[in-house]
N, C-alpha and C. Protein backbone atom coordinates (compact mmCIF):
# COMPACT_ATOMS: atom_id res chain seq x y z
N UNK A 1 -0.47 17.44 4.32
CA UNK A 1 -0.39 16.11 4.88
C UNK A 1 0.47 16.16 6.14
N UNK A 2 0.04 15.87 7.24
CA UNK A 2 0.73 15.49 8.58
C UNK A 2 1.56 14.19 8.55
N UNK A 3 0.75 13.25 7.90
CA UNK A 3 1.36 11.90 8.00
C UNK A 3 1.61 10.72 7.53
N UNK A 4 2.56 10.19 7.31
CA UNK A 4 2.48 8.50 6.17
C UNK A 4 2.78 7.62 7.19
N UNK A 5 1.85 6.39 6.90
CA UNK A 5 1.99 5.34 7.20
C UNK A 5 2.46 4.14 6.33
N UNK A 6 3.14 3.45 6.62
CA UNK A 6 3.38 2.58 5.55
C UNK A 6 2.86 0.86 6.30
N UNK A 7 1.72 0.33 6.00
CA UNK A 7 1.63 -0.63 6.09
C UNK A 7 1.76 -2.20 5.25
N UNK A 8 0.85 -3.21 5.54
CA UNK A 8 1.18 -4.40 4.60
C UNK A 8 -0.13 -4.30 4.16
N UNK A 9 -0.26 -5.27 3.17
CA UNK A 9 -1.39 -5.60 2.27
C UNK A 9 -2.93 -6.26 2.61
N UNK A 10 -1.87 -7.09 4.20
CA UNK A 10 -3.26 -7.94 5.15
C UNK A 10 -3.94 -6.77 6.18
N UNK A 11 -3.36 -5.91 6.26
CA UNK A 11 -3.78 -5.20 7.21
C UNK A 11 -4.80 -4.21 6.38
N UNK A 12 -4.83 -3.59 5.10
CA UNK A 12 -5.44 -3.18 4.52
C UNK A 12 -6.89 -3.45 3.76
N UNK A 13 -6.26 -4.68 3.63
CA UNK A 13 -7.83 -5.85 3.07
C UNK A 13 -8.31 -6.02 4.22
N UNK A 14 -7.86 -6.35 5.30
CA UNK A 14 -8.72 -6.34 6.68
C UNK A 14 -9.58 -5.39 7.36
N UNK A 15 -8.73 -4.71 7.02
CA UNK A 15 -10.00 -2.94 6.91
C UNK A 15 -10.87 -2.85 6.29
N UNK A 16 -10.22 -3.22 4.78
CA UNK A 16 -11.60 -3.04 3.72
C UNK A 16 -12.79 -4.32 3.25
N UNK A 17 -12.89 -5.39 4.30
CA UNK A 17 -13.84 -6.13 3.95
C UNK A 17 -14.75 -5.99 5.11
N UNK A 18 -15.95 -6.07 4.64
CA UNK A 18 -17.25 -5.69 5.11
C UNK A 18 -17.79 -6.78 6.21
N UNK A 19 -17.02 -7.98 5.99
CA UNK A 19 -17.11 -9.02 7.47
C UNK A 19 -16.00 -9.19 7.80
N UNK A 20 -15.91 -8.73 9.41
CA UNK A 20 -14.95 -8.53 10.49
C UNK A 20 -14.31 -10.27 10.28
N UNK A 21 -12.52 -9.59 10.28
CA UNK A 21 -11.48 -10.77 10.70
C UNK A 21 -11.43 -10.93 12.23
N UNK A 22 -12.35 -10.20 12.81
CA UNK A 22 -11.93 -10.56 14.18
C UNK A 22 -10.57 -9.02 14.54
N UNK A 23 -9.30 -10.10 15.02
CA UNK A 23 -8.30 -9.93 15.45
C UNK A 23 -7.60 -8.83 14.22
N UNK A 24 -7.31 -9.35 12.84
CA UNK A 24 -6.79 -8.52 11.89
C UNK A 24 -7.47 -6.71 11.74
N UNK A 25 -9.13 -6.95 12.29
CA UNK A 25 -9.84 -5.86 11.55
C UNK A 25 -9.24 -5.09 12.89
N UNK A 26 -9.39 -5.73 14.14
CA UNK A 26 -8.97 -4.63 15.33
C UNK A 26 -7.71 -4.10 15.44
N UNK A 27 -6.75 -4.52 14.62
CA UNK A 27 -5.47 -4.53 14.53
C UNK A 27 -5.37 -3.54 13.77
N UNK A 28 -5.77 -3.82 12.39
CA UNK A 28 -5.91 -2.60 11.21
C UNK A 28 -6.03 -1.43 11.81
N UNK A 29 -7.59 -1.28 12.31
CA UNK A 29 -8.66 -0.24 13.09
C UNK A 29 -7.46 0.47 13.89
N UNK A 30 -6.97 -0.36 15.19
CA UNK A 30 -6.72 0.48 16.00
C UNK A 30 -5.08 1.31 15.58
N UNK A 31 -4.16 0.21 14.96
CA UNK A 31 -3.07 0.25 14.34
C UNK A 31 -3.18 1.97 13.30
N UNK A 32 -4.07 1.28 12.38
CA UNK A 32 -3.69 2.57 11.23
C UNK A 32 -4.63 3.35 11.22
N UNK A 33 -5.75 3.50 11.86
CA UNK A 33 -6.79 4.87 11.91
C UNK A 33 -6.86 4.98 13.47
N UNK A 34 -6.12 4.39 14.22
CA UNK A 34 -5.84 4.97 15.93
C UNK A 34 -7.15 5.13 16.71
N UNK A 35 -8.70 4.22 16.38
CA UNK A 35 -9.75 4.66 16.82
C UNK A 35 -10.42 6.05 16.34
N UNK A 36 -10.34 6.46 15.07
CA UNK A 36 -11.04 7.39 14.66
C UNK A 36 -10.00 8.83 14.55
N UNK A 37 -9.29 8.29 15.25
CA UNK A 37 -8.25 9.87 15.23
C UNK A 37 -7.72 10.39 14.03
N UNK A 38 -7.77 9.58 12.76
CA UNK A 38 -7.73 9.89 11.84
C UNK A 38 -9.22 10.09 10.94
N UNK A 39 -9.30 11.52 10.58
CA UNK A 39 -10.98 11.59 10.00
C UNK A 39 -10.80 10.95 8.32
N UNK A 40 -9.93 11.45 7.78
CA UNK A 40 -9.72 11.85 6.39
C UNK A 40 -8.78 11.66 5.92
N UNK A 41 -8.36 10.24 4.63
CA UNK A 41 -7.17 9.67 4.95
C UNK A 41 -7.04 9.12 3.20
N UNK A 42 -6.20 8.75 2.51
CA UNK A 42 -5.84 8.84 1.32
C UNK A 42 -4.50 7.20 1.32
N UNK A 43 -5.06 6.40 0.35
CA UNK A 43 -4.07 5.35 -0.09
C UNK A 43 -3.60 5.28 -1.41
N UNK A 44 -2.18 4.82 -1.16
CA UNK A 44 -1.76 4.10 -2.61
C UNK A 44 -1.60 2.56 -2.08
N UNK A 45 -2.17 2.01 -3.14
CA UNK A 45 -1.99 0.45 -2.47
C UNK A 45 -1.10 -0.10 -3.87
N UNK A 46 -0.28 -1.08 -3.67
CA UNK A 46 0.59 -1.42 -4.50
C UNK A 46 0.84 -2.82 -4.49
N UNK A 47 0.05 -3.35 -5.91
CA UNK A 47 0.14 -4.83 -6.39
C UNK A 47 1.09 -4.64 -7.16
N UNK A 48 1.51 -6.50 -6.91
CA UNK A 48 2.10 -7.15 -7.78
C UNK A 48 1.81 -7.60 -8.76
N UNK A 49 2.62 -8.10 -10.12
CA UNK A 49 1.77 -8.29 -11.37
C UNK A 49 0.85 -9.98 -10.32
N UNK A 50 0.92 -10.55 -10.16
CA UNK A 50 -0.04 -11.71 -9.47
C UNK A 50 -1.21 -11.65 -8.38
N UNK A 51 -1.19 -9.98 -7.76
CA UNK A 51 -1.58 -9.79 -6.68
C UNK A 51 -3.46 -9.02 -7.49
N UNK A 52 -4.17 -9.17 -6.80
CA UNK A 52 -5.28 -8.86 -7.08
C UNK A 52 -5.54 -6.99 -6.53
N UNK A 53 -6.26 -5.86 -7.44
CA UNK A 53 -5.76 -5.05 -6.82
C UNK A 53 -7.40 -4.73 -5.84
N UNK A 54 -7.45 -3.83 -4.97
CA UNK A 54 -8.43 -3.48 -4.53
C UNK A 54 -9.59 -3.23 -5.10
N UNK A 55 -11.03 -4.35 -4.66
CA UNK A 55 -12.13 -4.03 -5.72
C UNK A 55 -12.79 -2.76 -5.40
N UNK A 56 -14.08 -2.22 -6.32
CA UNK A 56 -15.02 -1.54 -5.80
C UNK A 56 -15.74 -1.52 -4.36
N UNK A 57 -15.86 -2.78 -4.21
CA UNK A 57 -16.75 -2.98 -2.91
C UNK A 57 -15.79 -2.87 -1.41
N UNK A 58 -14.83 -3.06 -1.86
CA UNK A 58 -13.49 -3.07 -0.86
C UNK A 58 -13.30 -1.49 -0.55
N UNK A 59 -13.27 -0.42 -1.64
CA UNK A 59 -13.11 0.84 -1.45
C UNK A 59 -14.11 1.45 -0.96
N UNK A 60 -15.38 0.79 -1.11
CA UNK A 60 -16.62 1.62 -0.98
C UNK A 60 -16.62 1.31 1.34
N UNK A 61 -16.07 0.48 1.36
CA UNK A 61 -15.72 -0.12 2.81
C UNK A 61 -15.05 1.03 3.35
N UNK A 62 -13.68 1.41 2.63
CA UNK A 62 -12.53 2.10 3.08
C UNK A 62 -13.26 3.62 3.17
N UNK A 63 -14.42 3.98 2.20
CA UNK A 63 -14.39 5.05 2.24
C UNK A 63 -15.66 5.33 3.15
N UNK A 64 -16.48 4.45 3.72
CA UNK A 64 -17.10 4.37 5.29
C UNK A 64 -15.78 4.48 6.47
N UNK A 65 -14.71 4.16 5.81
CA UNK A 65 -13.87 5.00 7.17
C UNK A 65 -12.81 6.06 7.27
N UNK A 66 -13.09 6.82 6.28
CA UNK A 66 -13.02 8.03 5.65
C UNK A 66 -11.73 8.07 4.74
N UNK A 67 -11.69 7.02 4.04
CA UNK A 67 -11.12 6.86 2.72
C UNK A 67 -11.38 8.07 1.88
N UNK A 68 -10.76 9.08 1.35
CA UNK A 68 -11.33 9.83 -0.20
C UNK A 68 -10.86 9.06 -1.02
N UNK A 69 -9.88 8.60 -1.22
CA UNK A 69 -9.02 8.60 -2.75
C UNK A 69 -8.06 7.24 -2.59
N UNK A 70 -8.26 6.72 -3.72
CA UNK A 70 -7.07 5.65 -3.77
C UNK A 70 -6.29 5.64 -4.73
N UNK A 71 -4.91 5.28 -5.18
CA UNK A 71 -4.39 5.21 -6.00
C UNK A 71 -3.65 4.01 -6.41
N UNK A 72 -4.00 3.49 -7.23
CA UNK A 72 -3.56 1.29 -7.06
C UNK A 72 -2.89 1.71 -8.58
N UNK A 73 -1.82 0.98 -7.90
CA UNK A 73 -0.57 0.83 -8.49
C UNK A 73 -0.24 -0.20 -8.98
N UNK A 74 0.45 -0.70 -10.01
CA UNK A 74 0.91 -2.68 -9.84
C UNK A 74 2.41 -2.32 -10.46
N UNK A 75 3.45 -2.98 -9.65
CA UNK A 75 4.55 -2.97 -9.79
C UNK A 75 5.15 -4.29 -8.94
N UNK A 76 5.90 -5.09 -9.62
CA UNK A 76 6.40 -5.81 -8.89
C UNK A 76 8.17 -5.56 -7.98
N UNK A 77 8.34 -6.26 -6.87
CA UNK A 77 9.82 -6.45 -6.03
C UNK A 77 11.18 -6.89 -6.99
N UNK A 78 11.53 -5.90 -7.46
CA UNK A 78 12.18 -6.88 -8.57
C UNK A 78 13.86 -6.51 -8.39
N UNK A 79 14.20 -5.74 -7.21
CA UNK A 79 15.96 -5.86 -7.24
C UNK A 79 15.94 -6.54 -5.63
N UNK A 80 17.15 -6.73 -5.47
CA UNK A 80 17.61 -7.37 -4.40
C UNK A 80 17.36 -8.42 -3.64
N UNK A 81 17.47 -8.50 -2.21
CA UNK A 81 17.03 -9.73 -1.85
C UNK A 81 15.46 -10.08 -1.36
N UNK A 82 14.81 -9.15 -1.43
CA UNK A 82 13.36 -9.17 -1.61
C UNK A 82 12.88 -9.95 -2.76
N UNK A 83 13.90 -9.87 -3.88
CA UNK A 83 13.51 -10.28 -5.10
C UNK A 83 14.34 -11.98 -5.71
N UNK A 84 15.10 -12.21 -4.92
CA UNK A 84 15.74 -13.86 -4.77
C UNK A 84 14.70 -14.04 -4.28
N UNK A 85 14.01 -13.67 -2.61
CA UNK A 85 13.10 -14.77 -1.91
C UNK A 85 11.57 -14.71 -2.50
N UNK A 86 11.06 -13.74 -3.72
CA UNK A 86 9.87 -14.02 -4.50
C UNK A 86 10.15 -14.99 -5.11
N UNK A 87 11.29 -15.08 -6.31
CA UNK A 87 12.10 -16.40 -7.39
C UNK A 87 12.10 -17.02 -6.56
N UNK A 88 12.62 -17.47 -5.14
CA UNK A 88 12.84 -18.82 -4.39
C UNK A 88 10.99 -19.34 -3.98
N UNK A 89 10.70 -18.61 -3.61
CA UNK A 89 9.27 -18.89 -3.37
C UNK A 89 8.57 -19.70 -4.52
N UNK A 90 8.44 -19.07 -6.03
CA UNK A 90 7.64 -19.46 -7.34
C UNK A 90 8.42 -20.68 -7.05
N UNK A 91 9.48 -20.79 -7.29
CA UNK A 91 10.16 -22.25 -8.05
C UNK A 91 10.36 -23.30 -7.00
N UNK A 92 10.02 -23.02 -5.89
CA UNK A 92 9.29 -24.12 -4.61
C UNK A 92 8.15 -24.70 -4.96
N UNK A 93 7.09 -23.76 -5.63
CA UNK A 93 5.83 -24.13 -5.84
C UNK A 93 5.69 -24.25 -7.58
N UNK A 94 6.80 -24.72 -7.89
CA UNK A 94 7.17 -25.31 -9.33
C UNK A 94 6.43 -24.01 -10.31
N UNK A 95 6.88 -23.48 -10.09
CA UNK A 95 5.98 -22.49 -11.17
C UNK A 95 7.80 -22.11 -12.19
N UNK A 96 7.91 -21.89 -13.44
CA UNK A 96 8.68 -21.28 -14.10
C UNK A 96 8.55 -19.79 -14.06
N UNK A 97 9.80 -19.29 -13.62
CA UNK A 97 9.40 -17.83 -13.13
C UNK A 97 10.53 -16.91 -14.23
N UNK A 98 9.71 -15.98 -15.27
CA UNK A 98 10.21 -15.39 -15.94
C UNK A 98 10.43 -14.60 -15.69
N UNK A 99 11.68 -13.12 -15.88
CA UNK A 99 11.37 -11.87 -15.59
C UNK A 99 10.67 -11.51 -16.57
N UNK A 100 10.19 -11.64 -17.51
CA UNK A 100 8.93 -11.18 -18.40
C UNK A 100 7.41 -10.21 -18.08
N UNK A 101 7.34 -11.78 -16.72
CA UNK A 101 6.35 -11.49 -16.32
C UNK A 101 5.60 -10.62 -15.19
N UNK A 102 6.71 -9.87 -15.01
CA UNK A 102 7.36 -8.91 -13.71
C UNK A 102 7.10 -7.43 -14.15
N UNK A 103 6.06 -6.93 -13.42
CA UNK A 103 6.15 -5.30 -13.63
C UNK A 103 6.57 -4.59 -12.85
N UNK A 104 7.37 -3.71 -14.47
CA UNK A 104 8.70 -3.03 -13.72
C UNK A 104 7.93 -1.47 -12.51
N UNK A 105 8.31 -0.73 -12.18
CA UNK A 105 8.38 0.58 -12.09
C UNK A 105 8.61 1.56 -12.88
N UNK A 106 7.85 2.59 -13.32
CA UNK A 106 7.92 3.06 -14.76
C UNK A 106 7.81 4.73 -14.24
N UNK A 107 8.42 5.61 -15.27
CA UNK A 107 8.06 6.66 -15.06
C UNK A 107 6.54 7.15 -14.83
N UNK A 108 5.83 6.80 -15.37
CA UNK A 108 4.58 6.89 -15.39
C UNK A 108 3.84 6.70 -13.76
N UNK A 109 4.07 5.35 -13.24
CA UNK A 109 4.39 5.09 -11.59
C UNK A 109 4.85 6.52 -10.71
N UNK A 110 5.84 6.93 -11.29
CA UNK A 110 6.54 7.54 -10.40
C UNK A 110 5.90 9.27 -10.34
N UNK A 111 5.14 9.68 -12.02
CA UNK A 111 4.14 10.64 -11.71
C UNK A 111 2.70 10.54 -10.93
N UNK A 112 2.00 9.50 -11.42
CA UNK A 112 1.18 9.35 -10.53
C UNK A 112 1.15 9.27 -9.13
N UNK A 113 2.24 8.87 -8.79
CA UNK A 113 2.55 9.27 -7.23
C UNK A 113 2.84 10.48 -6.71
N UNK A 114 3.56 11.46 -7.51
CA UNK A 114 3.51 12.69 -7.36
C UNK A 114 2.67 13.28 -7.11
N UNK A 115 2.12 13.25 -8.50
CA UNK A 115 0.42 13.81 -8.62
C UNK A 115 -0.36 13.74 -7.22
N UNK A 116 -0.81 12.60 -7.08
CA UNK A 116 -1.82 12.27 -6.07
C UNK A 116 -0.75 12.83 -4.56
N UNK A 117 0.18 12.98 -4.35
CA UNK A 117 0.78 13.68 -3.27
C UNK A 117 0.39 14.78 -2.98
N UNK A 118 0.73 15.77 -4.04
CA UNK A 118 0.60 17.37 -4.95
C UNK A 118 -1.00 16.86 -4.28
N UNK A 119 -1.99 16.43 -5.09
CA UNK A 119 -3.31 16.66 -5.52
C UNK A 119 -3.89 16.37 -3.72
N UNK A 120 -3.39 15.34 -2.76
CA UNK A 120 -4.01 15.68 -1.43
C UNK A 120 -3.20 16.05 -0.28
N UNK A 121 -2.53 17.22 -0.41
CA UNK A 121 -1.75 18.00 0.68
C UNK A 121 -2.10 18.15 1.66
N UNK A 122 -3.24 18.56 1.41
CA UNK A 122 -4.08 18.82 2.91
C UNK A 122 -4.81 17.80 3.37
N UNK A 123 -4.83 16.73 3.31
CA UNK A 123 -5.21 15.26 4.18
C UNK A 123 -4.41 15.10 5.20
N UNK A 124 -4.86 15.00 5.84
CA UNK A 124 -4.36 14.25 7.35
C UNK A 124 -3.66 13.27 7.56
N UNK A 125 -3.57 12.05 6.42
CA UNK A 125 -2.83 11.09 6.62
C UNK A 125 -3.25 10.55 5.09
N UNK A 126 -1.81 9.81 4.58
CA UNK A 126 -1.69 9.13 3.77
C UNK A 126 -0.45 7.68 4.32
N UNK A 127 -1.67 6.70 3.28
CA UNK A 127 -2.18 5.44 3.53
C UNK A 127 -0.60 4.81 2.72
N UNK A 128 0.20 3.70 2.83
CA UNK A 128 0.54 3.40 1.60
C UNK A 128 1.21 2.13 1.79
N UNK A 129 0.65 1.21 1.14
CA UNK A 129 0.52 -0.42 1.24
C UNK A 129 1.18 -1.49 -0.02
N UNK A 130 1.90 -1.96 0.45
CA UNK A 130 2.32 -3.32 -0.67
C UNK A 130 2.18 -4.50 0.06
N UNK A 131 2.50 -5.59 -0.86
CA UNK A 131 2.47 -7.29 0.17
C UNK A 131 2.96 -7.13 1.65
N UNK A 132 3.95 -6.81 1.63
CA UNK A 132 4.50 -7.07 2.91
C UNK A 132 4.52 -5.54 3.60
N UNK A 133 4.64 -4.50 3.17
CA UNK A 133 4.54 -2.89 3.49
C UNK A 133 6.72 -3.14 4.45
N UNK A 134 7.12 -3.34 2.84
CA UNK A 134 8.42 -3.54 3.33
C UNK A 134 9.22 -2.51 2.63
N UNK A 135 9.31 -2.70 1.29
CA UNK A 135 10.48 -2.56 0.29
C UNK A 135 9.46 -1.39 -0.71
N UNK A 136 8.30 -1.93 -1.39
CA UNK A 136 7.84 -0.81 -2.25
C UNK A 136 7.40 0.32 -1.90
N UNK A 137 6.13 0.12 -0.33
CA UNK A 137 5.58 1.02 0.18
C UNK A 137 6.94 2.00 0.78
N UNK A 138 7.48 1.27 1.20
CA UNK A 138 9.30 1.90 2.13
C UNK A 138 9.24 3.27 0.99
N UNK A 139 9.41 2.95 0.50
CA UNK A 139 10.47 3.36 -1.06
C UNK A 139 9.17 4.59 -1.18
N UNK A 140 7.98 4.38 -1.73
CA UNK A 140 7.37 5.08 -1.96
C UNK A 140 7.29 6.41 -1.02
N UNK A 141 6.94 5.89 0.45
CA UNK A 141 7.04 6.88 1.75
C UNK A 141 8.07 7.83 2.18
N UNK A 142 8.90 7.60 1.67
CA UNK A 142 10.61 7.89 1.92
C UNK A 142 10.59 8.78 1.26
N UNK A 143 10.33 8.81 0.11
CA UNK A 143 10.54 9.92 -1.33
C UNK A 143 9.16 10.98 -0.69
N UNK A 144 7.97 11.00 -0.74
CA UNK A 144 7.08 11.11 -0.75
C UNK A 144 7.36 12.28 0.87
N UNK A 145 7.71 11.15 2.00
CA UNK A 145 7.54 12.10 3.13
C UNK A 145 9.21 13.30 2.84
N UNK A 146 10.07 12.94 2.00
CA UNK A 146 11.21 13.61 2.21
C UNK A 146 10.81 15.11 1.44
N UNK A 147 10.52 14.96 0.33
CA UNK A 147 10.28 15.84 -0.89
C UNK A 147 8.54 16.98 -0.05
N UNK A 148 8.06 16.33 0.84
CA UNK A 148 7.17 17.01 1.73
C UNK A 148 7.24 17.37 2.97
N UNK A 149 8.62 16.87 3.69
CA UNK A 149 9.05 16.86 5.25
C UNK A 149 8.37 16.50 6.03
N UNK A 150 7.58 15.37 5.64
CA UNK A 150 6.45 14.87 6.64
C UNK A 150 7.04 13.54 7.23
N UNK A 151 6.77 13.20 8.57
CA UNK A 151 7.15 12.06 9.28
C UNK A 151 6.38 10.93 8.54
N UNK A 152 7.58 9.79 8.39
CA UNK A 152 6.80 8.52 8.17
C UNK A 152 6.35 7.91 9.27
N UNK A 153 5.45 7.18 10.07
CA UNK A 153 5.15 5.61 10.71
C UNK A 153 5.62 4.66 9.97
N UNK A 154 6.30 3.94 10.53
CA UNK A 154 5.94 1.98 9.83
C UNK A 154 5.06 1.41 10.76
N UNK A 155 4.18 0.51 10.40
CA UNK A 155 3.28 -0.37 11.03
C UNK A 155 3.41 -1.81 9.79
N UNK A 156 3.47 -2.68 11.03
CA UNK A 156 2.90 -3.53 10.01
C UNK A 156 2.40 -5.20 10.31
């Protein structure tokens, strides 16, 4: 792997739907596959327990632009102040917000990310996306490019 990108969640669905946003899809396009300069390219995309994760038809999109492999994750933002302004958000929009209902990060998370690191070394670029491509994707890229010495990008 040459490279991680860490983007957001709109920029990713904007890629992967099959009718152009216009402005978002050229943004995506030129932003995170640079006009084609990337051939062959690998994601972890990372929902929240509320967040919907990437469908079939969405991947089958990604992999017309040379998507191989995805790896969808669901974990929710759950320390710091990333995680007051989710709670401040729900209980604006009156919702009762449990930590119950909050998925954690689990060992299990943390092999599968390995794995799929290990398993596409030789890709050209890896993809790696949460809501905002702030705090989880961060986190993920960091470990990921350190433990491989590969440069991160942020885009977002």
């Amino acid at each position: 792997m040459k490279k991680i990108i860490i983007t957001s969640r709109m920029a990713i669905w904007s890629l992967s739907e099959s009718t152009p946003y216009g402005h978002w899809n050229r943004q995506a396009d030129n932003q995170l596959l640079k006009l084609n300069d990337v051939d062959k390219w690998v994601l972890i995309s990372i929902s929240g327990h509320d967040e919907d994760l990437i469908s079939n038809e969405q991947f089958k999109v990604l992999q017309g632009k040379g998507c191989l492999d995805i790896l969808p994750l669901r974990f929710d933002d759950i320390n710091g102040r990333i995680f007051k302004i989710i709670l401040e958000k729900y209980e604006k929009r009156g919702y009762d917000i449990k930590k119950e209902n909050f998925v954690y990060f689990s060992d299990n998370d943390a092999e599968a990310i390995i794995e799929f690191a290990d398993r596409h070394k030789e890709v050209d670029t890896m993809i790696i996306q949460c809501h905002a491509g702030i705090s989880r994707s961060s986190s993920c890229a960091i470990y990921i490019g350190y433990i491989s010495n590969i440069p991160v990008d942020v885009i977002f």
